[in-house]
C-alpha atoms as a PDB file:
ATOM      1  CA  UNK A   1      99.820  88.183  97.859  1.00  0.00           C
ATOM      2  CA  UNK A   2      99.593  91.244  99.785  1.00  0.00           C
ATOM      3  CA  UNK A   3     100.459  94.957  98.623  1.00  0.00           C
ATOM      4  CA  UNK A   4     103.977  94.752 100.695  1.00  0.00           C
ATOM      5  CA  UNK A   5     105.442  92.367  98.682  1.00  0.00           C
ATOM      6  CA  UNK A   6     104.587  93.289  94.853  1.00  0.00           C
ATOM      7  CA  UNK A   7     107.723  94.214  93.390  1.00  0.00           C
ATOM      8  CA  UNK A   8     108.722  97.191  91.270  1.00  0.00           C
ATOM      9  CA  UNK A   9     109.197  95.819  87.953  1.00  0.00           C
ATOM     10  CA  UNK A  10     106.841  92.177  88.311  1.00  0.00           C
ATOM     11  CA  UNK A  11     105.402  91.132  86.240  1.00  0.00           C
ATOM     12  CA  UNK A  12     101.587  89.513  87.313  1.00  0.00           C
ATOM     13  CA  UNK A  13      99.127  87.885  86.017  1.00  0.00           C
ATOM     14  CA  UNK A  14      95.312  87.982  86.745  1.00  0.00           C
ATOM     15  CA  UNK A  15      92.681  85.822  87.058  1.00  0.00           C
ATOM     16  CA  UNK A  16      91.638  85.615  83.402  1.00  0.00           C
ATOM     17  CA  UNK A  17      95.714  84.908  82.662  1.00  0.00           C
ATOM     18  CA  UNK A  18      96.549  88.844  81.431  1.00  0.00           C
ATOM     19  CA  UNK A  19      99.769  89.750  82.324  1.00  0.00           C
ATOM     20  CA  UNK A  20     100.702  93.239  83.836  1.00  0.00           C
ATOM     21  CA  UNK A  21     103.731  94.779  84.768  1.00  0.00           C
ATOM     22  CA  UNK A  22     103.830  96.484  88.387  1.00  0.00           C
ATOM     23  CA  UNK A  23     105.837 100.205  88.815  1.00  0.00           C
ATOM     24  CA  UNK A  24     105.823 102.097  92.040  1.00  0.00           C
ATOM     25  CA  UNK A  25     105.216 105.141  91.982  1.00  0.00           C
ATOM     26  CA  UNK A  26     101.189 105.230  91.295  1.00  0.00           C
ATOM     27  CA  UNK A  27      98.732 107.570  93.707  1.00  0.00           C
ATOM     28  CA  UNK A  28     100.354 108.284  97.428  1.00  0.00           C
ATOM     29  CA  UNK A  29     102.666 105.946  96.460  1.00  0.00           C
ATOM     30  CA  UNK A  30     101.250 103.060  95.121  1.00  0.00           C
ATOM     31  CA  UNK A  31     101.923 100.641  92.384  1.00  0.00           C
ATOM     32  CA  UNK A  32     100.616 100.848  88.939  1.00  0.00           C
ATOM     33  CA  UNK A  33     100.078  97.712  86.995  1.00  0.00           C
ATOM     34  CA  UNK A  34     101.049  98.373  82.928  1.00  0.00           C
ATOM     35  CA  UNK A  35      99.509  96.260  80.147  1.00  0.00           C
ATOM     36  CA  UNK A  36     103.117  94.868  78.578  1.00  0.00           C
ATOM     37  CA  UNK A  37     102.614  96.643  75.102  1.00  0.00           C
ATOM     38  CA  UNK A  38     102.176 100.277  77.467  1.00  0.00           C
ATOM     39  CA  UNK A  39     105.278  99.044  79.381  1.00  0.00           C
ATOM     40  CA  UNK A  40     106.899  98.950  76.439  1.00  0.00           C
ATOM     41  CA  UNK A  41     106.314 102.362  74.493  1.00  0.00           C
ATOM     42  CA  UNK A  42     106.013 104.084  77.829  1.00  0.00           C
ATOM     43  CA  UNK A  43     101.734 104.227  77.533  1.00  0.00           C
ATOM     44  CA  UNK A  44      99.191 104.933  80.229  1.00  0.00           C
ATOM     45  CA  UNK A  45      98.929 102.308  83.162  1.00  0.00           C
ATOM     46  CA  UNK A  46      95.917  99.942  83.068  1.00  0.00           C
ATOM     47  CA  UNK A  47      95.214  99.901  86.909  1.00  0.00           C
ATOM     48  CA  UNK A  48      96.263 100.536  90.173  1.00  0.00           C
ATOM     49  CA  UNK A  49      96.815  99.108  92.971  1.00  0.00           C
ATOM     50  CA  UNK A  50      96.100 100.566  96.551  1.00  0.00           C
ATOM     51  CA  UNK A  51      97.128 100.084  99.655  1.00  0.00           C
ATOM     52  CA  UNK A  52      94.512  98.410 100.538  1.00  0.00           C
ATOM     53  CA  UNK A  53      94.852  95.849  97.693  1.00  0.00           C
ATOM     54  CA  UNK A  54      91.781  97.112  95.666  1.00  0.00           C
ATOM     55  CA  UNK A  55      92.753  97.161  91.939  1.00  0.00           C
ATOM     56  CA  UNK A  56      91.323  99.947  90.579  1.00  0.00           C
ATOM     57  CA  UNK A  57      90.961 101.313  86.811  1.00  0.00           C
ATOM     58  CA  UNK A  58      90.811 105.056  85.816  1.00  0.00           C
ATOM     59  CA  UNK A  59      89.467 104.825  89.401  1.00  0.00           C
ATOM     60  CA  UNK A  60      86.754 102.855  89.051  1.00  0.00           C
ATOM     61  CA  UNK A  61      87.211  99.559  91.285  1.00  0.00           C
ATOM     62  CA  UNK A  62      87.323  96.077  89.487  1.00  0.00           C
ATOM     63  CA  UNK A  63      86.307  93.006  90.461  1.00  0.00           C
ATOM     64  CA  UNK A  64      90.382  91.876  91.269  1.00  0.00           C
ATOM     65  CA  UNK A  65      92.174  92.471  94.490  1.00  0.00           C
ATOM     66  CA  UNK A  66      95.930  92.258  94.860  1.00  0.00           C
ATOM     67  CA  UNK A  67      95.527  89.085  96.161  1.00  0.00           C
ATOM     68  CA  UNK A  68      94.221  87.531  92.689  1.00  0.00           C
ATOM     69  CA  UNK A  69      97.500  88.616  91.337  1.00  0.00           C
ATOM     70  CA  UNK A  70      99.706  85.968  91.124  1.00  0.00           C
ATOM     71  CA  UNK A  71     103.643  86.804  90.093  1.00  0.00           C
ATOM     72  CA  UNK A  72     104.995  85.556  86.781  1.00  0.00           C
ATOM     73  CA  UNK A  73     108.127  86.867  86.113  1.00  0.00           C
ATOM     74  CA  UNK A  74     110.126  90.402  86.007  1.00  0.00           C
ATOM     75  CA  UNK A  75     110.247  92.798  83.200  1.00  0.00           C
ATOM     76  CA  UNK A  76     112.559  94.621  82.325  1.00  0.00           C
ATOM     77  CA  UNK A  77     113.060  98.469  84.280  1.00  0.00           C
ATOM     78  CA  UNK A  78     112.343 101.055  81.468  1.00  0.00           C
ATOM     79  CA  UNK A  79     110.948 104.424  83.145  1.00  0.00           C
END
C-alpha cells in the first residue's frame, strides 16, 4: 500500500494486528491514523502518516511504514 491510496475513514491494521482508523487532514496534509476508542470520543491520533509512508508517533518514527498497513474495513466518518 502506498500513501495515495489510504482512504479517509479506513480502517488498517498493523503488523502486530492493531487496528487504526485513517483521517486526512494530519501535518501538510497528511493522514492521521486514530486508535478506534480515540476515533470514537474524538481523542488524540496515535500516528501519522507522511508522505513518504513513514509512520510516525508524536514525531518520533516507528518501526512501520505505510506499506505494513494492510486495510480492514471503514469506520464510520465522525469529525
Amino acid at each position: 500500500m502506498q500513501v495515495n491510496e489510504i482512504h479517509d475513514c479506513g480502517v488498517y491494521a498493523l503488523p502486530d494486528g492493531r487496528e487504526l482508523i485513517a483521517h486526512k487532514g494530519g501535518r501538510f496534509g497528511f493522514y492521521k491514523l486514530y486508535d478506534p476508542l480515540a476515533w470514537k470520543y474524538q481523542g488524540p491520533a496515535v500516528y501519522e502518516a507522511d508522505a513518504e509512508g513513514r509512520i510516525t508517533s508524536l514525531g518520533i518514527p516507528t518501526f512501520w511504514r505505510v506499506e505494513d498497513l494492510k486495510e480492514v474495513g471503514r469506520a464510520e466518518a465522525k469529525r
